[in-house]
N, C-alpha and C. Protein backbone atom coordinates (compact mmCIF):
# COMPACT_ATOMS: atom_id res chain seq x y z
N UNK A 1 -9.60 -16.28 21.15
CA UNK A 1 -8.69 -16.89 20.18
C UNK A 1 -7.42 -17.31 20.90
N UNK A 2 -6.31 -18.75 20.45
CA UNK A 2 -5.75 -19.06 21.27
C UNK A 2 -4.64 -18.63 20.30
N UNK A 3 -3.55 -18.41 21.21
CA UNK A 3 -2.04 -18.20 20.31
C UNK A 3 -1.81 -18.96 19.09
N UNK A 4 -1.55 -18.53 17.91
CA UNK A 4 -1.99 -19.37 16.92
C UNK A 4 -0.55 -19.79 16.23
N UNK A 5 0.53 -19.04 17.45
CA UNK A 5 1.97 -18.43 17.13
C UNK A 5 3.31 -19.81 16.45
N UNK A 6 3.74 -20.07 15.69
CA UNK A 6 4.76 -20.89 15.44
C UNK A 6 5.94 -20.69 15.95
N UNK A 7 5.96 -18.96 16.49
CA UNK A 7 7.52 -18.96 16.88
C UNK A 7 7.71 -18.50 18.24
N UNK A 8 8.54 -19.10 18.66
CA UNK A 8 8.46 -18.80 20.63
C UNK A 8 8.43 -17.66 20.89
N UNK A 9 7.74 -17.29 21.83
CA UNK A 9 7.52 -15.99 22.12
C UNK A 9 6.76 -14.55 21.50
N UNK A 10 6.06 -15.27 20.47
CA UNK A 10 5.27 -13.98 19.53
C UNK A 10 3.90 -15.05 20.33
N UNK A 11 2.97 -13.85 20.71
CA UNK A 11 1.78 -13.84 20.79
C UNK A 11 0.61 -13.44 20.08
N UNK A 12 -0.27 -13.82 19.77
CA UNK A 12 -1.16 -13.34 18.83
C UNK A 12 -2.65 -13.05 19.79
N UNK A 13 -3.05 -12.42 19.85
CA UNK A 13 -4.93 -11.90 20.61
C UNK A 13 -5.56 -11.12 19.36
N UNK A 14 -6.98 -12.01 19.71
CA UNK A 14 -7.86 -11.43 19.12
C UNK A 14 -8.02 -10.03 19.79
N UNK A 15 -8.41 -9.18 19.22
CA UNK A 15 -8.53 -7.71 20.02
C UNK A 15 -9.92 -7.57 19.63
N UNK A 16 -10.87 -6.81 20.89
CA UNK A 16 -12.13 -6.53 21.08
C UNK A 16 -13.05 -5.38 20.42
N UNK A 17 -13.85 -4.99 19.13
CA UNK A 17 -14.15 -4.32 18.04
C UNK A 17 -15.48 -3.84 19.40
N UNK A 18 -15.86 -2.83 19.48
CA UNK A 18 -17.52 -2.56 19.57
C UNK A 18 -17.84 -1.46 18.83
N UNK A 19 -18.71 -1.90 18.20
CA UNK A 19 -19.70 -1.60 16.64
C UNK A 19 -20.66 -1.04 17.04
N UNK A 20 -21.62 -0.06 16.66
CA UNK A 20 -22.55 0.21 16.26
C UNK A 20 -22.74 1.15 15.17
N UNK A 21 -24.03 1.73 15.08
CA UNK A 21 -24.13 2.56 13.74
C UNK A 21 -23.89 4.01 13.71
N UNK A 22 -22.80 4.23 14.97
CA UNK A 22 -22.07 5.74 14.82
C UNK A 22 -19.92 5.32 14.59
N UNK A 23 -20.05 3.92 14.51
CA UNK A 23 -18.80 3.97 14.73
C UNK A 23 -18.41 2.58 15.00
N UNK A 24 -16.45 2.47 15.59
CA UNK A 24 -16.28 1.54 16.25
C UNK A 24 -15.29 2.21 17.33
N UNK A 25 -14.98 1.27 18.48
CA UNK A 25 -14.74 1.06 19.72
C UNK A 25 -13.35 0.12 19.48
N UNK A 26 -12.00 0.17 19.01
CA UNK A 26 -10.78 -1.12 19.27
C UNK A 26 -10.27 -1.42 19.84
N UNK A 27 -10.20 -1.47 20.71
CA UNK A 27 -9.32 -2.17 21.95
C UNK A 27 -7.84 -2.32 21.12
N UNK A 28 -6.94 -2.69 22.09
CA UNK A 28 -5.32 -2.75 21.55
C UNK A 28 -4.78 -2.85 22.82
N UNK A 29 -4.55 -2.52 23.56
CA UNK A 29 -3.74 -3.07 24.78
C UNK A 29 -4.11 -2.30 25.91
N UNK A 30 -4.33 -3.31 26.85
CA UNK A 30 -4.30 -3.00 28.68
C UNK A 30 -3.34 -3.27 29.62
N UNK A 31 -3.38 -2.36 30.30
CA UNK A 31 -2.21 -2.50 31.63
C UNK A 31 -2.52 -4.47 32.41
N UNK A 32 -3.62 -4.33 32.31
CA UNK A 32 -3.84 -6.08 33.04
C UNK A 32 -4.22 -7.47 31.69
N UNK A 33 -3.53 -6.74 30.70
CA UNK A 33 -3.36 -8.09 29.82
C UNK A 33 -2.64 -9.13 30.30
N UNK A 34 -2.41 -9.99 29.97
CA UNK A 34 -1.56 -11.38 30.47
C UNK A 34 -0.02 -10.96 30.11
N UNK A 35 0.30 -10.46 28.85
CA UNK A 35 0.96 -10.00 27.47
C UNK A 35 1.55 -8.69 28.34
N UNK A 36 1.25 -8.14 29.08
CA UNK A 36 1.28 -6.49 29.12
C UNK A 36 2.83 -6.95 29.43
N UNK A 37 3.89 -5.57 29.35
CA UNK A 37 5.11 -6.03 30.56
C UNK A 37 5.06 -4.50 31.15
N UNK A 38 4.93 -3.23 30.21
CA UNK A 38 5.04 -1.67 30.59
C UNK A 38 5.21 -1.25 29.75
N UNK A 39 4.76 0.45 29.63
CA UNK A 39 4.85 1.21 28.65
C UNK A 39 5.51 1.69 28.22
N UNK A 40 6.29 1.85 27.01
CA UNK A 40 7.70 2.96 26.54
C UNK A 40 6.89 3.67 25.71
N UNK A 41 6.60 3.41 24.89
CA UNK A 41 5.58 4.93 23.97
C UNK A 41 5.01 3.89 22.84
N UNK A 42 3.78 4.64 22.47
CA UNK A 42 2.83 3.96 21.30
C UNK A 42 3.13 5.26 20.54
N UNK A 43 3.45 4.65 18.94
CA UNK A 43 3.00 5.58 17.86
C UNK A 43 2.54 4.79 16.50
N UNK A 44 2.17 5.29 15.79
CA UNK A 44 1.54 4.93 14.37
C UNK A 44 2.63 4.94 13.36
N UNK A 45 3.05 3.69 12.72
CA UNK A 45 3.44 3.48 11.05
C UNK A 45 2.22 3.40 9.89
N UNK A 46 2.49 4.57 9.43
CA UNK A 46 1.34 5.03 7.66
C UNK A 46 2.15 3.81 6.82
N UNK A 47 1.49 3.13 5.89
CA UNK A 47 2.24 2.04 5.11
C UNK A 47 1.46 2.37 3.82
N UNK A 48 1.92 3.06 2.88
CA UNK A 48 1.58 2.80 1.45
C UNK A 48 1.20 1.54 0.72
N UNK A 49 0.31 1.47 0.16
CA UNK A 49 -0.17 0.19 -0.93
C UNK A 49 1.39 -0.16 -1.40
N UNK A 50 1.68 -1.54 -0.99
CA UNK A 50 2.67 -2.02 -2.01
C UNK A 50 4.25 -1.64 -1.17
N UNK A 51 3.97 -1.13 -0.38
CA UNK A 51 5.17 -0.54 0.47
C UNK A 51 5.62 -1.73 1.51
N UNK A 52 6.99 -1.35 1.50
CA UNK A 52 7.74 -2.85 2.44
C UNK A 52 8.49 -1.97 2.99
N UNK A 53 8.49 -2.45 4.36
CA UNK A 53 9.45 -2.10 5.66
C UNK A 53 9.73 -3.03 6.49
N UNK A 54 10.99 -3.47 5.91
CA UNK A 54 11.70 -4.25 6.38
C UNK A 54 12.88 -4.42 6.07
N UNK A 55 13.82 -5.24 7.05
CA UNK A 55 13.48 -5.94 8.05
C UNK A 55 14.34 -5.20 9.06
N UNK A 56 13.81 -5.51 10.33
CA UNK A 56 14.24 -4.59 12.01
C UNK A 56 14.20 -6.13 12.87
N UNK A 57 14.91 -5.38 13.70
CA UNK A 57 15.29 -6.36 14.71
C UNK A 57 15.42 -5.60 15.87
N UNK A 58 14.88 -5.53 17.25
CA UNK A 58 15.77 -5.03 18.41
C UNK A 58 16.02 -6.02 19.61
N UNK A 59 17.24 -5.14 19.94
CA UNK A 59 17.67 -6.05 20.75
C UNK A 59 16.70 -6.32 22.24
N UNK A 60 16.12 -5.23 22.65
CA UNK A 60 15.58 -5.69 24.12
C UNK A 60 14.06 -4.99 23.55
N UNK A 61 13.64 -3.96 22.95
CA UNK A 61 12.37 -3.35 22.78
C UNK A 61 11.44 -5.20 22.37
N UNK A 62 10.37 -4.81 23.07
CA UNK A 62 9.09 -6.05 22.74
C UNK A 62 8.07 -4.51 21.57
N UNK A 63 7.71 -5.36 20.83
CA UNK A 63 6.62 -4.71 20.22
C UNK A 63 5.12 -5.01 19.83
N UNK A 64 4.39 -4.57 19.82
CA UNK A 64 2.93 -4.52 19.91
C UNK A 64 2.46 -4.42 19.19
N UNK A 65 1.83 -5.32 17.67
CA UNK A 65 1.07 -4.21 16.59
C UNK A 65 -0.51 -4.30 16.28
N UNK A 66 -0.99 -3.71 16.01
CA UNK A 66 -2.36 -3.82 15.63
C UNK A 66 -2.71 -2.98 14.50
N UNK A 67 -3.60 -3.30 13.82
CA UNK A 67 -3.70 -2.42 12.53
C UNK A 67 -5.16 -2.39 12.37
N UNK A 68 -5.93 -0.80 12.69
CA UNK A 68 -7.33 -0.92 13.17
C UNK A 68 -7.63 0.17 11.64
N UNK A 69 -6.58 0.56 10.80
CA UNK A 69 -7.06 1.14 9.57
C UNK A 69 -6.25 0.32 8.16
N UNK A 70 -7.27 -0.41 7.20
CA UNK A 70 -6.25 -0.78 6.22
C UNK A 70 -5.72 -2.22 6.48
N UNK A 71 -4.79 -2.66 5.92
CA UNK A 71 -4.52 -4.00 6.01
C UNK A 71 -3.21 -4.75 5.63
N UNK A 72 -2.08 -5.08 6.37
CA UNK A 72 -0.70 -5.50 6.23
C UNK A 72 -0.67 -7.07 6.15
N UNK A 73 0.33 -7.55 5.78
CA UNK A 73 0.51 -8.89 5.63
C UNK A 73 2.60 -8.80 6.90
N UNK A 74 2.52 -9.20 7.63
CA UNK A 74 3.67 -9.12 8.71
C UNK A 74 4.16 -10.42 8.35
N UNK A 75 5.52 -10.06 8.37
CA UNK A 75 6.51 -11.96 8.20
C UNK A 75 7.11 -11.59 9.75
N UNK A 76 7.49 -12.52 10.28
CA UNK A 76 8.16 -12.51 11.59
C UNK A 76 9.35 -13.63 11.07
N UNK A 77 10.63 -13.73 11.53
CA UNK A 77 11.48 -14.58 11.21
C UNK A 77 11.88 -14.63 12.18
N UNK A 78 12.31 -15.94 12.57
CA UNK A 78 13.05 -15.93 14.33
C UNK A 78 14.84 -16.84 13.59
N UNK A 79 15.38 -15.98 13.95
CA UNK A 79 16.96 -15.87 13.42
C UNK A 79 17.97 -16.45 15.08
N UNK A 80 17.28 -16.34 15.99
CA UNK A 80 17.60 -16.30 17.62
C UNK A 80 18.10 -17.83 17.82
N UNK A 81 19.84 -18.06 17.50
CA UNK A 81 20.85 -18.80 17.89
C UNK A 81 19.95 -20.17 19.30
N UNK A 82 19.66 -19.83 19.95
CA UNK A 82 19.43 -20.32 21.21
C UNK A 82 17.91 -20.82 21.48
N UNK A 83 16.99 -20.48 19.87
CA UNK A 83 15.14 -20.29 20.23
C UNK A 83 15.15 -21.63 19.48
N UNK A 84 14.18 -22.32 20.26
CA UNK A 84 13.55 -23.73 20.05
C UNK A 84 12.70 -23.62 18.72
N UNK A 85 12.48 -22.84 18.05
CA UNK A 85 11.77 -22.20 16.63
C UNK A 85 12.84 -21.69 16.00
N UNK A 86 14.32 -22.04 16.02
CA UNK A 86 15.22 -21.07 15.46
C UNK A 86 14.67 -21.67 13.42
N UNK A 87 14.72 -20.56 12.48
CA UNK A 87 14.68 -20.60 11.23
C UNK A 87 13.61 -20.07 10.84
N UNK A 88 12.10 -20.63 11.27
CA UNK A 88 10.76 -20.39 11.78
C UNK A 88 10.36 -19.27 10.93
N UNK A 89 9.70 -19.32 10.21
CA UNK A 89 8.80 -18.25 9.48
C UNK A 89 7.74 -18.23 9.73
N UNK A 90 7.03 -17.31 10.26
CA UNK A 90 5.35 -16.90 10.24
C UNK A 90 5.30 -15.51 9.35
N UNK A 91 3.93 -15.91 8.53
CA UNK A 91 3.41 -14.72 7.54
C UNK A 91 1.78 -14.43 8.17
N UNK A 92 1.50 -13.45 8.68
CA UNK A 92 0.23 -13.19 9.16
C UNK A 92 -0.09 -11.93 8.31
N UNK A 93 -1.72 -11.81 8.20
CA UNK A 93 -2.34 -10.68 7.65
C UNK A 93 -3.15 -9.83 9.06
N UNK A 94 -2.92 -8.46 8.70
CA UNK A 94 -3.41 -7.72 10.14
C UNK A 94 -4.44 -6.82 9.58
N UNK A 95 -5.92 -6.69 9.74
CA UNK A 95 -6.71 -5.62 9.86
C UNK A 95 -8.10 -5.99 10.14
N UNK A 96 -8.53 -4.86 9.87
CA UNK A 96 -10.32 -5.60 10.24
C UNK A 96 -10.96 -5.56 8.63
N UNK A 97 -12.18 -6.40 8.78
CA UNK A 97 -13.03 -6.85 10.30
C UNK A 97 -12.49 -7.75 10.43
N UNK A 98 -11.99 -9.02 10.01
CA UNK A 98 -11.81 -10.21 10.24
C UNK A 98 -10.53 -10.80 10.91
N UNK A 99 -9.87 -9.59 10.92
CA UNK A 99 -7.84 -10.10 11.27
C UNK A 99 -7.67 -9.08 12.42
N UNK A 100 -8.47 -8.46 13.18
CA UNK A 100 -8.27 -7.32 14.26
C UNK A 100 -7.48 -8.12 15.31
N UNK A 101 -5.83 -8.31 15.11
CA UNK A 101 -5.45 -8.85 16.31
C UNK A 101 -4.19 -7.59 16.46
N UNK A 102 -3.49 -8.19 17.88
CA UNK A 102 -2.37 -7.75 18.23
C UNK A 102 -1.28 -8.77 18.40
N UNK A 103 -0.45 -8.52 17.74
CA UNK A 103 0.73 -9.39 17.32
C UNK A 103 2.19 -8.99 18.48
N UNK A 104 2.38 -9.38 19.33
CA UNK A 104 3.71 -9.34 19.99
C UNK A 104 4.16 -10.27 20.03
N UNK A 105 6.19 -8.76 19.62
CA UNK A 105 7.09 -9.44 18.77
C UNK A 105 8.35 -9.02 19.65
N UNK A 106 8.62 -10.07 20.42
CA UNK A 106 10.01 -9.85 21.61
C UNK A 106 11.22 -9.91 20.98
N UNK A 107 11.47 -9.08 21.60
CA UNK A 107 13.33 -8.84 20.96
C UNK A 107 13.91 -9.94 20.60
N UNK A 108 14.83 -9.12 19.85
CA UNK A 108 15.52 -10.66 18.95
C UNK A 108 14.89 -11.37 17.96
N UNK A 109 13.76 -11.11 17.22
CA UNK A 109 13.45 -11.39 16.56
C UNK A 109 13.28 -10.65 14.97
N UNK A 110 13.52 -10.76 13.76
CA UNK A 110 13.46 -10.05 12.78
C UNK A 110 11.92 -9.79 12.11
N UNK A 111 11.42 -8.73 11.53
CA UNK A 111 10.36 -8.51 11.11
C UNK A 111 10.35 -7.49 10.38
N UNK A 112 8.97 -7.81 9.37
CA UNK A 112 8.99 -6.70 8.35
C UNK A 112 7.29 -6.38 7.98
N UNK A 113 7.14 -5.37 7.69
CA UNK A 113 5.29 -5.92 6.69
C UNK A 113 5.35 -4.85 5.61
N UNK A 114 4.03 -5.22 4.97
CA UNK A 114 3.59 -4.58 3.55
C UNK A 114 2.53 -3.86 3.57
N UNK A 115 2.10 -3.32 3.11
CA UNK A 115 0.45 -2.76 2.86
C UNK A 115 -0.06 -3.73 1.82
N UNK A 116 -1.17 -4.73 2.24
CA UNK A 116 -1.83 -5.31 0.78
C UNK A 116 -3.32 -4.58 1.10
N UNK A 117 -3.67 -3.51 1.37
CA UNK A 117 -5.08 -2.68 0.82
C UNK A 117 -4.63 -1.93 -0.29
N UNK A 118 -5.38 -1.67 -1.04
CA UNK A 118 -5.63 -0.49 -1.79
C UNK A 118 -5.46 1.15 -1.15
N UNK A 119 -5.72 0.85 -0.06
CA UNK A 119 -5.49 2.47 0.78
C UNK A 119 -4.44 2.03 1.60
N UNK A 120 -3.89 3.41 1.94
CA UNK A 120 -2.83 3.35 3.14
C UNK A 120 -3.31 2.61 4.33
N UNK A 121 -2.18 2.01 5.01
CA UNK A 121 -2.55 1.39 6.40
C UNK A 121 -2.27 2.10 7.36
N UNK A 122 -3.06 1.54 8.61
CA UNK A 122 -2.29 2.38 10.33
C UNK A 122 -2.04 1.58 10.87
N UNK A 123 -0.38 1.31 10.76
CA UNK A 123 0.16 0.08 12.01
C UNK A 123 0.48 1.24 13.51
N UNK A 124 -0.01 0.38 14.20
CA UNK A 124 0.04 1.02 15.69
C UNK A 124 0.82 -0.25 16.33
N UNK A 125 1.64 0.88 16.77
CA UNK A 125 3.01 -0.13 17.77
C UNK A 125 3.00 0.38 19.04
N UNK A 126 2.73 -0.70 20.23
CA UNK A 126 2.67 0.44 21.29
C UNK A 126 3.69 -0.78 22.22
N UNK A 127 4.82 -0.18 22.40
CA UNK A 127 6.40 -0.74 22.95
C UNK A 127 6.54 -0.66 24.42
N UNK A 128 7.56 -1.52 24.80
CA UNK A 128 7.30 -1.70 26.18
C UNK A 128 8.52 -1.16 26.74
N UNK A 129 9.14 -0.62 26.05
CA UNK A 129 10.39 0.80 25.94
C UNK A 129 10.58 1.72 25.33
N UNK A 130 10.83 3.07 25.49
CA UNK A 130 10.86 4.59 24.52
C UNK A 130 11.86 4.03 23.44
N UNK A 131 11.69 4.60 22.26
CA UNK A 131 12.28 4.52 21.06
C UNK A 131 14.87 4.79 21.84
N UNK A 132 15.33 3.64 21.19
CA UNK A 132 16.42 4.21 21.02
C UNK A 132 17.13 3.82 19.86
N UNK A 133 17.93 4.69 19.21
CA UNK A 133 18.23 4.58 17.94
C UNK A 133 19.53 3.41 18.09
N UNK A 134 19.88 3.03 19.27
CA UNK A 134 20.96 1.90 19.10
C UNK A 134 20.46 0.94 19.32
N UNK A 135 19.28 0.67 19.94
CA UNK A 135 18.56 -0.71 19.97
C UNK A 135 17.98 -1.15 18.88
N UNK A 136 17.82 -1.10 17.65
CA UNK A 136 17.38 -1.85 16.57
C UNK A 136 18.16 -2.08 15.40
N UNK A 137 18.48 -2.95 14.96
CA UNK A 137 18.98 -3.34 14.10
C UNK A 137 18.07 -3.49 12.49
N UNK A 138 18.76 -3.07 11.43
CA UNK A 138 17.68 -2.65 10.29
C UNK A 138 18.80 -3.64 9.30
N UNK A 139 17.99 -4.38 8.38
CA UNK A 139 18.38 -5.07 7.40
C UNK A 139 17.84 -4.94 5.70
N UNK A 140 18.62 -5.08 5.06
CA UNK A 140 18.02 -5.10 3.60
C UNK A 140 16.73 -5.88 3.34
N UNK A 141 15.49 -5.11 2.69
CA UNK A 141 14.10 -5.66 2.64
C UNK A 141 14.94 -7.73 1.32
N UNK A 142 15.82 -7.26 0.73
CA UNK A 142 16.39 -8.36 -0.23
C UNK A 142 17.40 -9.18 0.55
N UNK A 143 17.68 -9.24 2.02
CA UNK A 143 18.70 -9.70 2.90
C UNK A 143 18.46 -11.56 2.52
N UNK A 144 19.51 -12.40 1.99
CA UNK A 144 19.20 -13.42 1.58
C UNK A 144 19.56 -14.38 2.92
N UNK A 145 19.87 -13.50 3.93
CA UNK A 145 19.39 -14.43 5.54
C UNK A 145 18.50 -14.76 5.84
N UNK A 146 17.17 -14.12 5.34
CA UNK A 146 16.01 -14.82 5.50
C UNK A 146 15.22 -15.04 4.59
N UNK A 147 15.04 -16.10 4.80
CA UNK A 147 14.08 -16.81 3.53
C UNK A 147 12.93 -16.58 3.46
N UNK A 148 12.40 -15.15 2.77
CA UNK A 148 11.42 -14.66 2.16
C UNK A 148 11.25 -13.89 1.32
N UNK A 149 11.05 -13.55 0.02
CA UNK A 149 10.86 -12.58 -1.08
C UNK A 149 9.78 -11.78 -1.30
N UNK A 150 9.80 -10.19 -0.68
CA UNK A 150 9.10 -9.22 -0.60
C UNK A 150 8.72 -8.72 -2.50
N UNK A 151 9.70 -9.08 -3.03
CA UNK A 151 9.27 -8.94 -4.49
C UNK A 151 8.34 -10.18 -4.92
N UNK A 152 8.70 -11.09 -4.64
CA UNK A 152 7.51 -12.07 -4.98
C UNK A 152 6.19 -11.84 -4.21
N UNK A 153 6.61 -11.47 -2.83
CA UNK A 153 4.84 -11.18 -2.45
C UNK A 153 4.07 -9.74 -3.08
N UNK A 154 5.07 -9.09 -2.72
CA UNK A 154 4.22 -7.72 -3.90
C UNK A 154 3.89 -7.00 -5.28
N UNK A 155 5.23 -8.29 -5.80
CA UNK A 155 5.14 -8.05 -7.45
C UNK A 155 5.54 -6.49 -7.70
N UNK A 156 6.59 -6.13 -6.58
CA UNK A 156 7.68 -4.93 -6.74
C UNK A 156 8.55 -5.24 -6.44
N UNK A 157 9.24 -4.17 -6.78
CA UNK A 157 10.77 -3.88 -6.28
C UNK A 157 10.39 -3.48 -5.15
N UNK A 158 11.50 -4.41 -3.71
CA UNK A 158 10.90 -3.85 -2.50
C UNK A 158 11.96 -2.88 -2.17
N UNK A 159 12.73 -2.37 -2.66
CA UNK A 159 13.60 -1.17 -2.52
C UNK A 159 12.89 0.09 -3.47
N UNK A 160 12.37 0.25 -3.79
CA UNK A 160 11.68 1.51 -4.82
C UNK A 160 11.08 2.41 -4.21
């Protein structure tokens, strides 16, 4: 699958499923991807049906997501003064079988997602720097800087 990306610097890969009738096999990231840059730590976001988390921003962390349980809908907004996509909205849906990708999302860019399954989701973020609490910037899921409405896509209150 080729970058399917609207906004500079987000990459999109199909990621590699192997199936059979004990299981599956997901791939999510390698040291010799094209994409790779280095490891800071992978951990898992649980996302409730109907649940919004958003919006984050960091300043230098790149992030990685894949969602191999359940199923999110991700907005990416590129807000970045200086990016040839500056305004740029992409809305992607992440899970399997049919959406098994990995989405990297380079600093400076704003982002948020939802749970649209019925069951909880597993977003897996695996960063190309350890977590620091001064590198990200967190915004109101209702922030009228970016032009998207988490209550219109979920038919909630995205603060609740």
């Amino acid at each position: 699958m080729k970058n399917l990306s609207t906004i500079d610097g987000v990459i999109i890969t199909e990621l590699r499923q192997i199936t059979d009738e004990r299981g599956s096999v997901l791939h999510m990231l390698r040291c010799d991807a094209p994409e790779f840059i280095r490891f800071g730590e992978c951990y898992f976001s649980e996302v409730l049906p109907g649940a919004v988390k958003a919006w984050k921003r960091h300043r230098t962390q790149t992030q990685n997501f894949a969602v191999p349980v359940g199923r999110i809908r991700i907005v990416i907004y590129d807000d970045r003064i200086e990016s040839i996509s500056q305004g740029q909205l992409q809305v992607l849906e992440l899970g399997r079988p049919d959406a098994y990708l990995r989405v990297r999302i380079p600093s400076g860019l704003s982002y948020g997602f939802t749970c649209i399954s019925v069951t909880p989701a597993l977003l897996a973020n695996c960063t190309d720097l350890p977590h620091d609490p001064t590198d990200g910037e967190l915004r109101d899921a209702d922030d009228p800087a970016i032009p998207y409405s988490w209550t219109l896509e979920t038919g909630m209150d995205s603060n609740a």
